[in-house]
N, C-alpha and C. Protein backbone atom coordinates (compact mmCIF):
# COMPACT_ATOMS: atom_id res chain seq x y z
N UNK A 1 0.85 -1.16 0.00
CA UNK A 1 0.00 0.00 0.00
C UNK A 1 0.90 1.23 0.00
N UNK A 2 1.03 2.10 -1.13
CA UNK A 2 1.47 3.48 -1.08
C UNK A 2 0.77 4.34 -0.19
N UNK A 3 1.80 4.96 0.76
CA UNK A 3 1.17 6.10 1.85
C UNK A 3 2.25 7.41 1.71
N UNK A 4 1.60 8.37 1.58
CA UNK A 4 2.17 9.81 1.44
C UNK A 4 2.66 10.24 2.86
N UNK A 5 3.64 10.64 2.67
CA UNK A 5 4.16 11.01 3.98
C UNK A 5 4.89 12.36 4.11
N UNK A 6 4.45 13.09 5.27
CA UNK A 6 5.26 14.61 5.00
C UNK A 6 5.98 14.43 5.86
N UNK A 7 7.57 14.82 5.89
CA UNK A 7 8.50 14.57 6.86
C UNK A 7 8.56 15.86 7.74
N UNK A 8 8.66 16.08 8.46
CA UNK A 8 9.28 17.12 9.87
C UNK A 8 10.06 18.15 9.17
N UNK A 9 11.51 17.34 8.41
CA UNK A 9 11.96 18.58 7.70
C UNK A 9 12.69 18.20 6.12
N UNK A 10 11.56 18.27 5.18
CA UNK A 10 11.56 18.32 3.92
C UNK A 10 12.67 18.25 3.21
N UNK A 11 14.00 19.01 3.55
CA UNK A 11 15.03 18.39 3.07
C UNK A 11 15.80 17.26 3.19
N UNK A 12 15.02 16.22 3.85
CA UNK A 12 15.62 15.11 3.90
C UNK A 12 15.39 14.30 2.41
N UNK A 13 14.36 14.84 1.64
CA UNK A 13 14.18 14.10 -0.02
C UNK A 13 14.90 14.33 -0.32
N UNK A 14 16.01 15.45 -0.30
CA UNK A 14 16.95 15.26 -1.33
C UNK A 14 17.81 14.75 -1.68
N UNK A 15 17.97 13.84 -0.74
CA UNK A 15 18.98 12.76 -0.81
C UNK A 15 17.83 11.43 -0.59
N UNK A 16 16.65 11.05 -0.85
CA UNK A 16 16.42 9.97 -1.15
C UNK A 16 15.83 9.74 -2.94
N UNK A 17 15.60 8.68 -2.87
CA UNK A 17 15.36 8.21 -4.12
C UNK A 17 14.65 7.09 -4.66
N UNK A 18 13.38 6.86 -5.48
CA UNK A 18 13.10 5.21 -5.39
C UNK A 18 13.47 3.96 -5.25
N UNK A 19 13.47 3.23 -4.47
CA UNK A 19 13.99 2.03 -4.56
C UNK A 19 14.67 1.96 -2.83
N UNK A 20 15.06 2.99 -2.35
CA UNK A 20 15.71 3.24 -1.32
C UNK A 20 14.54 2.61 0.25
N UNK A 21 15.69 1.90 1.10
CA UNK A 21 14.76 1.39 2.13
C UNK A 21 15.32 2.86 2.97
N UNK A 22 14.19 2.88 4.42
CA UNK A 22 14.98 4.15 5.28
C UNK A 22 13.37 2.81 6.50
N UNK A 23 14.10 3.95 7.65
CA UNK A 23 13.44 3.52 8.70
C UNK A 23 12.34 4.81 8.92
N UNK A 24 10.75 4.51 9.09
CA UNK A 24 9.92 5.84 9.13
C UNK A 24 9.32 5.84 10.78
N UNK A 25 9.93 7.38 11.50
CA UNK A 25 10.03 7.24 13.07
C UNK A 25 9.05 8.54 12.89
N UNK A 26 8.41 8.48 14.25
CA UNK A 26 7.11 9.32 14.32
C UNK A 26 7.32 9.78 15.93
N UNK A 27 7.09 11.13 16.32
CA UNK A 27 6.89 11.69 17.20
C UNK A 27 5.44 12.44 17.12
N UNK A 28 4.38 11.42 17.90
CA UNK A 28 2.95 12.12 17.79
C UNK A 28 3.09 13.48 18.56
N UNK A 29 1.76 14.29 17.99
CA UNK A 29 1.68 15.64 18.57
C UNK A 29 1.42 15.21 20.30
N UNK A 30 1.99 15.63 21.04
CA UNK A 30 1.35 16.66 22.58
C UNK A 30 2.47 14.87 23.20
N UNK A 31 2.99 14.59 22.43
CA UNK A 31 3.46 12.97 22.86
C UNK A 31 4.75 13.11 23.55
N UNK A 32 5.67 11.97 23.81
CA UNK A 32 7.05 12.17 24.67
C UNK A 32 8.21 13.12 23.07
N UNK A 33 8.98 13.19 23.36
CA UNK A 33 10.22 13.66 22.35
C UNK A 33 10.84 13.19 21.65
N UNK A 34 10.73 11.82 22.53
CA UNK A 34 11.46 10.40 21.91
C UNK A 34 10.82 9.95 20.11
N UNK A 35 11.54 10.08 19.44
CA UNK A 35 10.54 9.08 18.56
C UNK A 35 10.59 7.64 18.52
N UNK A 36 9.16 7.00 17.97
CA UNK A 36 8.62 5.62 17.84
C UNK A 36 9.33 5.18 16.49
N UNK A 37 9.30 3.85 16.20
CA UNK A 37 9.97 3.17 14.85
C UNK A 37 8.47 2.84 14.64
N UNK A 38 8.17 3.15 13.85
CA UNK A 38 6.23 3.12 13.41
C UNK A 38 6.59 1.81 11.84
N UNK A 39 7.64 2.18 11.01
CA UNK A 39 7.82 1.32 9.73
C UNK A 39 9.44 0.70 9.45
N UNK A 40 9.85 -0.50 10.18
CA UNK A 40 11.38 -0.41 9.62
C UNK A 40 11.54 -0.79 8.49
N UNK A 41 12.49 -0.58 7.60
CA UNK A 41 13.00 -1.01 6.41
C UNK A 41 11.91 -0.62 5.08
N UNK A 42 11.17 0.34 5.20
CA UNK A 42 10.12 0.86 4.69
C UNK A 42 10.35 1.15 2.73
N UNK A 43 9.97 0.78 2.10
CA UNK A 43 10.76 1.03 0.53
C UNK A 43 10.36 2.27 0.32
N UNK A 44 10.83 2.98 -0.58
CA UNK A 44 11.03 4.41 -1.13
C UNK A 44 10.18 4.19 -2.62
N UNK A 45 8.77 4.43 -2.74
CA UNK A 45 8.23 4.45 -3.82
C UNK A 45 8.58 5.90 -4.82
N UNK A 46 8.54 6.82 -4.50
CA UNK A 46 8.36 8.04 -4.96
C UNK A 46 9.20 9.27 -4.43
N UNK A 47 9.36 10.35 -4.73
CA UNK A 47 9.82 11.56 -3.74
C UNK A 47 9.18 12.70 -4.61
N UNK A 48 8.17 13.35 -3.95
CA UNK A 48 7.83 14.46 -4.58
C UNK A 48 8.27 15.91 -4.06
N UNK A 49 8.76 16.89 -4.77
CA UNK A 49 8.65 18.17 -4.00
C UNK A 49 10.05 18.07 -3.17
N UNK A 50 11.30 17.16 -3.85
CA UNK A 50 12.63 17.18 -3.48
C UNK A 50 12.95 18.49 -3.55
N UNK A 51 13.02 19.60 -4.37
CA UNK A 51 13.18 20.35 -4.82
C UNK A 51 13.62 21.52 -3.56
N UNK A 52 12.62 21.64 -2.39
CA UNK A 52 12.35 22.22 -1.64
C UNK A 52 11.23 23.19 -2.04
N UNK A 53 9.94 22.65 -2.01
CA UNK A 53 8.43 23.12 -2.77
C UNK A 53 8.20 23.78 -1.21
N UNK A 54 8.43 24.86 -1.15
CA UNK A 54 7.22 26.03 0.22
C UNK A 54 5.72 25.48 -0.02
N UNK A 55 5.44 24.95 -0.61
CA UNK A 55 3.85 25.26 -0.42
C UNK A 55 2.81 23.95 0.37
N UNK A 56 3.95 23.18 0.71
CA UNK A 56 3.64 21.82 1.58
C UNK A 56 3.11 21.06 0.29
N UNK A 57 3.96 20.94 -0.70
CA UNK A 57 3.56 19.53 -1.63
C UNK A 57 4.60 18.65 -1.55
N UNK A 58 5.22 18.83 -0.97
CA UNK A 58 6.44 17.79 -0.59
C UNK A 58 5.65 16.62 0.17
N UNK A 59 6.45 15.19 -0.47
CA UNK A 59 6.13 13.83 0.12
C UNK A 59 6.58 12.96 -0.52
N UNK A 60 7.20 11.69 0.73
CA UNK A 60 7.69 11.04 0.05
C UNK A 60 6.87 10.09 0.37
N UNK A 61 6.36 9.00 -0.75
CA UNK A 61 5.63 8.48 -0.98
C UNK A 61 6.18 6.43 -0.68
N UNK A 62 5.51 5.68 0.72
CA UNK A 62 6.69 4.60 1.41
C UNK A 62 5.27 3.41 0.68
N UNK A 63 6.21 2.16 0.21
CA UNK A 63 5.63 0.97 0.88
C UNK A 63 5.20 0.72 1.80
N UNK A 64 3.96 0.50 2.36
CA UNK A 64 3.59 0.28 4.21
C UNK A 64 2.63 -1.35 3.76
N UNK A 65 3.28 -2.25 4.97
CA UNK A 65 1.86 -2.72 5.12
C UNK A 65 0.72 -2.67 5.61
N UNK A 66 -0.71 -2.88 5.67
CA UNK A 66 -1.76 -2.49 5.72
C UNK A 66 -2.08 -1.70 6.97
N UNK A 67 -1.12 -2.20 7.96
CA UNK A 67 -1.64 -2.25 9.72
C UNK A 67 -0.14 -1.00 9.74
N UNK A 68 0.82 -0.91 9.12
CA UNK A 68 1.32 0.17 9.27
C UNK A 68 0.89 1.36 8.53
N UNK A 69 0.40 1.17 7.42
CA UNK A 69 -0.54 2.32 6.31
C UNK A 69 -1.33 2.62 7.70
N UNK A 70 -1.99 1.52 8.14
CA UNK A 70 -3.29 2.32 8.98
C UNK A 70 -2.78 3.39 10.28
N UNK A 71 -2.00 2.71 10.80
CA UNK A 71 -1.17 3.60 12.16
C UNK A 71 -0.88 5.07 11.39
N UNK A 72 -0.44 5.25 10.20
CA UNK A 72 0.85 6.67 9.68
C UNK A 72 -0.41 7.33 9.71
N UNK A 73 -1.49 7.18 8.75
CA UNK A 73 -2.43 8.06 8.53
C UNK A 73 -3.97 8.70 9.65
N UNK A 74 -3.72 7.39 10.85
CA UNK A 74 -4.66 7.58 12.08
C UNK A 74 -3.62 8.71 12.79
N UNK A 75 -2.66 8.87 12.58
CA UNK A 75 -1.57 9.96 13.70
C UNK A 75 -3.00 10.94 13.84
N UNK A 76 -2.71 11.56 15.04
CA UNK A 76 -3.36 13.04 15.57
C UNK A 76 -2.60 14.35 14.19
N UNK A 77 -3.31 15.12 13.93
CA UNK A 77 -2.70 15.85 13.21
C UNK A 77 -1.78 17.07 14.20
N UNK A 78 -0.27 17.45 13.52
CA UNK A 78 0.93 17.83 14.35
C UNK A 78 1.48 16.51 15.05
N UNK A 79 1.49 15.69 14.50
CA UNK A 79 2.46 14.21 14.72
C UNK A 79 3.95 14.66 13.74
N UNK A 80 5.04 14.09 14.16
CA UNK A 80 5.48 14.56 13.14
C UNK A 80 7.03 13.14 12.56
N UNK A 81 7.00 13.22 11.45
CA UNK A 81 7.94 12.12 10.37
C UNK A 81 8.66 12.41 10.39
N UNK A 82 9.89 11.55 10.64
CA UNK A 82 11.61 11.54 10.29
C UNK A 82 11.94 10.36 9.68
N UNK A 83 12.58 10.15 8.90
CA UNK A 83 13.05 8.98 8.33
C UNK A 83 14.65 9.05 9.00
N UNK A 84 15.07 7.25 8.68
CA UNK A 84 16.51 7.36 8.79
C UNK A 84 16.64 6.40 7.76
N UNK A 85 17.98 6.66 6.54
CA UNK A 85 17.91 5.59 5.63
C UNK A 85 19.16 4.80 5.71
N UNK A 86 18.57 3.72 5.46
CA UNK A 86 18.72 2.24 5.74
C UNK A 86 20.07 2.04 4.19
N UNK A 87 20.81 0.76 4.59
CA UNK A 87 21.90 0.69 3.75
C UNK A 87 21.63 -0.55 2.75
C-alpha cells in the first residue's frame, strides 16, 4: 500500500530516491520527544517536492503494510515524520 508522507523537515528528499529502504520514526503531537519506529526497512516508492516546494507539496511516498498504512495516517494531526535511511 502506497502512503504519502510529510517529513518534519523536507530536506531530507533530497537525498532519497526510489527504490531506497529508510526507517519511518514518528513523534505524535502533545506525545514524549522520543521518537517511535512506526515502519522499519520501509521502501522508497516516490519523492515528490525534493526540490524544496514552500507550499507543503512535498512527500515522500513509502511501501507500508496495511496495519502500518493504517497507524501513519490515524496519527493526531501535528504528529510529526523523520526517516533514517537504511543501507
Amino acid at each position: 500500500m502506497g502512503v504519502p508522507i510529510r517529513l518534519g523537515e523536507p530536506a531530507a528528499l533530497a537525498v532519497l530516491r526510489p527504490g531506497a529502504r529508510v526507517d519511518l520514526l514518528v513523534v505524535p503531537a502533545g506525545g514524549s520527544p522520543d521518537p517511535t519506529l512506526l515502519a522499519p526497512r520501509a521502501l522508497v516508492l516516490d519523492v515528490v517536492g525534493a526540490g524544496g516546494a514552500v507550499d507543503g507539496s512535498s512527500a515522500l511516498y513509502l511501501a507500508l503494510p496495511p496495519e502500518q498504512a493504517r497507524r501513519a495516517v490515524g496519527l493526531p494531526e501535528g504528529s510529526r515524520f523523520a526517516v533514517v535511511v537504511r543501507s
